[in-house]
Protein backbone atom coordinates (compact mmCIF):
# COMPACT_ATOMS: atom_id res chain seq x y z
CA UNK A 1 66.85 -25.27 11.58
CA UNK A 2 63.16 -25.13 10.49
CA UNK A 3 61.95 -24.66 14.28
CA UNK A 4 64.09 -21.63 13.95
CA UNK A 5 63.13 -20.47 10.44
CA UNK A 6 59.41 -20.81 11.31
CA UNK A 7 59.43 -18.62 14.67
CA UNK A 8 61.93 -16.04 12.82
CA UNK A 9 58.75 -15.45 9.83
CA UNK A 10 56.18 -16.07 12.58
CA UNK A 11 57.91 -12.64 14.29
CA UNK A 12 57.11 -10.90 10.94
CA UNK A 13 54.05 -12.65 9.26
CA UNK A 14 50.88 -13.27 11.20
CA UNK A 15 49.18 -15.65 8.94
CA UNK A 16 50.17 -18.98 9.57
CA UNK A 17 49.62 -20.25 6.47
CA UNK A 18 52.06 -17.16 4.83
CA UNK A 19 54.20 -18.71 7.42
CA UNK A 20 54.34 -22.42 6.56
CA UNK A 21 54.64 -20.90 2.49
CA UNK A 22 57.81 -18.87 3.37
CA UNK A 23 59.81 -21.54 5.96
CA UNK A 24 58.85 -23.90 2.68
CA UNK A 25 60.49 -21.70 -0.02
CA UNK A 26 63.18 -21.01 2.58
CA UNK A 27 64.73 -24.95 3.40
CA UNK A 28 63.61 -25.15 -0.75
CA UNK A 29 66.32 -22.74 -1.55
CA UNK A 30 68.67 -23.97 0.89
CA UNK A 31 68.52 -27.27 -0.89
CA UNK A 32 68.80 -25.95 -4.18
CA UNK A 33 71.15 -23.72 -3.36
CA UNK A 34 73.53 -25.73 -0.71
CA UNK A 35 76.15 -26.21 -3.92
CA UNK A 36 76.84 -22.29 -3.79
CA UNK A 37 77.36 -22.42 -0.28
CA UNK A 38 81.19 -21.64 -0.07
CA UNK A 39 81.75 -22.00 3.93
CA UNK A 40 82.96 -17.77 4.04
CA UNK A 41 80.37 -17.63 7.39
CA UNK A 42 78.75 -20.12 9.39
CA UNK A 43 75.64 -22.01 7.76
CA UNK A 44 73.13 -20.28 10.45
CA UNK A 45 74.09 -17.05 8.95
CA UNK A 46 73.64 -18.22 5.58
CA UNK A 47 70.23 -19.80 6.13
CA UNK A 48 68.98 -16.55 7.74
CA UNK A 49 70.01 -14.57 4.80
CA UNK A 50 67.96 -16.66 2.74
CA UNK A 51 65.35 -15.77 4.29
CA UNK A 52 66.04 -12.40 4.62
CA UNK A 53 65.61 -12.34 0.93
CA UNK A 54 62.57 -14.47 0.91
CA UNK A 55 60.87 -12.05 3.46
CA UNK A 56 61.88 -9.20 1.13
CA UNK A 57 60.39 -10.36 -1.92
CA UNK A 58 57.04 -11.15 0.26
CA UNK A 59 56.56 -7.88 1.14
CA UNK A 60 57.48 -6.70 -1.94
CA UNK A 61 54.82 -8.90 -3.52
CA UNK A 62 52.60 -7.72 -0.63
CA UNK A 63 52.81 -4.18 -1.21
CA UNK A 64 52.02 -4.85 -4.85
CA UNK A 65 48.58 -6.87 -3.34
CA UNK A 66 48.35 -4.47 -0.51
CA UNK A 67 48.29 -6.92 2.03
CA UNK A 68 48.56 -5.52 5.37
CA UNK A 69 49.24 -8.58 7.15
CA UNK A 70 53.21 -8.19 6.97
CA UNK A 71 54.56 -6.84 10.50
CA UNK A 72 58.03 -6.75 11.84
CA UNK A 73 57.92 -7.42 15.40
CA UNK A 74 60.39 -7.54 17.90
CA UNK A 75 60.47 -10.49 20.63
CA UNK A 76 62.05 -11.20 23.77
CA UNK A 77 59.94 -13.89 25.40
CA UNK A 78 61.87 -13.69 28.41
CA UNK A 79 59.95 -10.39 29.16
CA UNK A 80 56.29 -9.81 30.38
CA UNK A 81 54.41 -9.10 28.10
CA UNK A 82 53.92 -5.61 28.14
CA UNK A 83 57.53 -4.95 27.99
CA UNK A 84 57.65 -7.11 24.81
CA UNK A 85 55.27 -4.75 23.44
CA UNK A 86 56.75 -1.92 24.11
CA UNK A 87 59.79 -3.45 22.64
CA UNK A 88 58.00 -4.51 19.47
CA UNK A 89 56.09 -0.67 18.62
CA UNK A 90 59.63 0.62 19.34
CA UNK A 91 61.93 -2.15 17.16
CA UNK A 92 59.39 -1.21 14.44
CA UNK A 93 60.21 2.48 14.11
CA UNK A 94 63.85 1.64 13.40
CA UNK A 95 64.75 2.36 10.12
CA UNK A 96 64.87 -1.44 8.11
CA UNK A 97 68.98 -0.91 8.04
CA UNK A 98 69.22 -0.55 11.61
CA UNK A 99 66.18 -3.28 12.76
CA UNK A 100 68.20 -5.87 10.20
CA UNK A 101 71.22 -5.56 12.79
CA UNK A 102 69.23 -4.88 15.47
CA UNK A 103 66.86 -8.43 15.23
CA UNK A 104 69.87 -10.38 14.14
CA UNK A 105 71.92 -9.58 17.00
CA UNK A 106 69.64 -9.71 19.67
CA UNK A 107 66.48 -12.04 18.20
CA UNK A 108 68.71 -14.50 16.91
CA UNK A 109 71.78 -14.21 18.89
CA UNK A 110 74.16 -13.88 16.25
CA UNK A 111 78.11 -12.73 16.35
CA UNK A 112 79.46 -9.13 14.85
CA UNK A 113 81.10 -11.45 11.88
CA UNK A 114 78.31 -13.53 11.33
CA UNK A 115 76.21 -10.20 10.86
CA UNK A 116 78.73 -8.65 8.56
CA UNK A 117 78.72 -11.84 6.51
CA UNK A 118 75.55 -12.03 6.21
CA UNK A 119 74.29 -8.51 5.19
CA UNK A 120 77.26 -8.19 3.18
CA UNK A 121 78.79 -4.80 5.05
CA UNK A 122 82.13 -4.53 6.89
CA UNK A 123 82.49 -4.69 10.37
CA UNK A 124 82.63 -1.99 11.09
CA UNK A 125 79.48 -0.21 9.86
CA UNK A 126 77.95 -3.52 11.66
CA UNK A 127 79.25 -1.93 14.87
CA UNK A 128 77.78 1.62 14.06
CA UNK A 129 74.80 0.20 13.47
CA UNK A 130 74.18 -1.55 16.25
CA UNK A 131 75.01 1.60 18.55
CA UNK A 132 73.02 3.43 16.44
CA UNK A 133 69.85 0.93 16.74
CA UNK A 134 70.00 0.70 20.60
CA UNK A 135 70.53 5.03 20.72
CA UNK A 136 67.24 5.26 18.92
CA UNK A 137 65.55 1.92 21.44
CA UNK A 138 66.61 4.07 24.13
CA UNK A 139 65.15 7.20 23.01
CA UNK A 140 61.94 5.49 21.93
CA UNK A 141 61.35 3.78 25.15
CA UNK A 142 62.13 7.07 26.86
CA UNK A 143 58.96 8.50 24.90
CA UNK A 144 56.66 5.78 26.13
């Protein structure tokens, strides 16, 4: 799981050490927390939403230090690399609601329930989302 954890801040963070901090405090919680774990969704879910909550509270505490070193990128390394790019700039005009479906779905490759679980938000608004995430990638790409 850590291979995973590290390229999923990596995506987001770009100074390695900010990196190495957060997968740290990430497998810390998981630990600490693997008691509260209560099986509802799959354990990949649950570890991503950990650090879905770590990465919030870093930018959080970024914005507070200003930090500008906190970016939300969108990969797809099967791409060249100016497609990626163009992916990235557009994934990061998505509105944080719809780039949180958006990444998990097609950065991490994980199911409609597993999403659902995760963010906490029925299934249906999961779905919804997601249309609603690729309708604005399609109009932003357009623009290019």
């Amino acid at each position: 799981m850590s291979p995973r954890v590290t390229a999923w801040f990596s995506r987001r963070v770009w100074n390695s050490a900010d990196v190495e901090d957060l997968v740290q405090e990430v497998l810390y919680r998981c630990v600490k927390k693997a008691s509260a774990f209560r099986g509802e969704s799959d354990v990949q879910a649950w570890c991503y939403g950990i650090c879905r909550y770590v990465w919030f509270e870093f930018v959080r505490d970024a914005k507070r230090r200003s930090v500008a070193d906190c970016v939300v990128a969108e990969q797809a390394p099967e791409r060249d690399p100016v497609e990626r790019i163009s992916l990235r700039v557009a994934a990061s005009r998505l509105p944080i609601r719809l780039r949180q479906v958006y990444e998990l779905r097609y950065e991490h490759d994980l199911g409609l329930e597993s999403i659902a679980s995760m963010l906490s938000r029925p299934m249906g608004t999961i779905k919804y989302q997601l249309s609603e995430a690729r309708a604005h990638m399609r109009r932003f790409l357009a623009e290019e």
